[in-house]
Protein backbone atom coordinates (compact mmCIF):
# COMPACT_ATOMS: atom_id res chain seq x y z
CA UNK A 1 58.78 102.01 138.89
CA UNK A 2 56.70 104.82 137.21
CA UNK A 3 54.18 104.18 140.28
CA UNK A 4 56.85 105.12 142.53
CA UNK A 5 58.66 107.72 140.63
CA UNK A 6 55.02 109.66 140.82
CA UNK A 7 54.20 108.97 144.79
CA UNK A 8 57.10 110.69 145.90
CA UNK A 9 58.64 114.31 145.46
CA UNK A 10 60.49 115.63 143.06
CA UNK A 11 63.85 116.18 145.11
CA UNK A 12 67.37 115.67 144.00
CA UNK A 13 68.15 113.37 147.12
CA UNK A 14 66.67 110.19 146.04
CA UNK A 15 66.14 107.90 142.87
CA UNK A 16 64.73 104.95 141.80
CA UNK A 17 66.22 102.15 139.56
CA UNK A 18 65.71 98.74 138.34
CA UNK A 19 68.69 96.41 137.74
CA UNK A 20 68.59 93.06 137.77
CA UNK A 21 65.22 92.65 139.00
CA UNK A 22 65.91 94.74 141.78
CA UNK A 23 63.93 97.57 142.68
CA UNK A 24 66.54 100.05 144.30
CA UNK A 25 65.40 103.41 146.01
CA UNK A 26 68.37 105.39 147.17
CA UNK A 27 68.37 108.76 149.64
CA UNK A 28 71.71 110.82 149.60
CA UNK A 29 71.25 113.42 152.70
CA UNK A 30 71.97 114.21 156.02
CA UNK A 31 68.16 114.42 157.06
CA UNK A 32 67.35 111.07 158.51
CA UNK A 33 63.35 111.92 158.61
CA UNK A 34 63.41 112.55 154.98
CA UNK A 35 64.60 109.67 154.31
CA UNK A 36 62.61 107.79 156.58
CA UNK A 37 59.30 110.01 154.65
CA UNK A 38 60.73 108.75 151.27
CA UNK A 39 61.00 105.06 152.35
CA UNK A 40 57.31 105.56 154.13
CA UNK A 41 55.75 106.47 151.01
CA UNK A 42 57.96 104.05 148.49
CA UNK A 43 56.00 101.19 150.64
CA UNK A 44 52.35 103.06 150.81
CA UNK A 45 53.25 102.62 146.95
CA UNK A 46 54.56 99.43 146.12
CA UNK A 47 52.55 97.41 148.81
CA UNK A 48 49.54 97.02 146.91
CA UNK A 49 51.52 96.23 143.70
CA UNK A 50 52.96 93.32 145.33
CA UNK A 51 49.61 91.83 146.96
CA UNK A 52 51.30 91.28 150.35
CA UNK A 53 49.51 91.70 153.23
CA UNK A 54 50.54 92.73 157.02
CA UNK A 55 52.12 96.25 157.38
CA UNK A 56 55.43 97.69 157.12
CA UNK A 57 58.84 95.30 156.87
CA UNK A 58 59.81 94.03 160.39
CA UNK A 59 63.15 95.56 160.24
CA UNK A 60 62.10 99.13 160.23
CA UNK A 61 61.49 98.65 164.19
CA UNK A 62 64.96 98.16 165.09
């Protein structure tokens, strides 16, 4: 969580929390590109730390 607290920017739009063994990023805006950044660069971060291979989550081309 400190990993991904560090990768992206310091904005008041989004946080990061871990409940339950969830990992749960959350985006309040209107700006649907940010948010699409902030997801973008949450995976860069956390895909290494989770050893999985292949490239971004299958339901981000829908």
């Amino acid at each position: 969580m400190a990993a991904l607290r560090e990768a992206l920017p310091a904005a008041p739009q989004w946080a990061v929390t871990q409940r339950l063994g969830v990992l749960l990023l959350r985006y309040l805006g209107d700006s649907r590109n940010q948010a699409w950044d902030y997801c973008q660069a949450a995976w860069q971060t956390l895909r290494p730390l989770l050893a999985e291979r292949g490239g971004e989550p299958r339901i981000w081309r829908t």
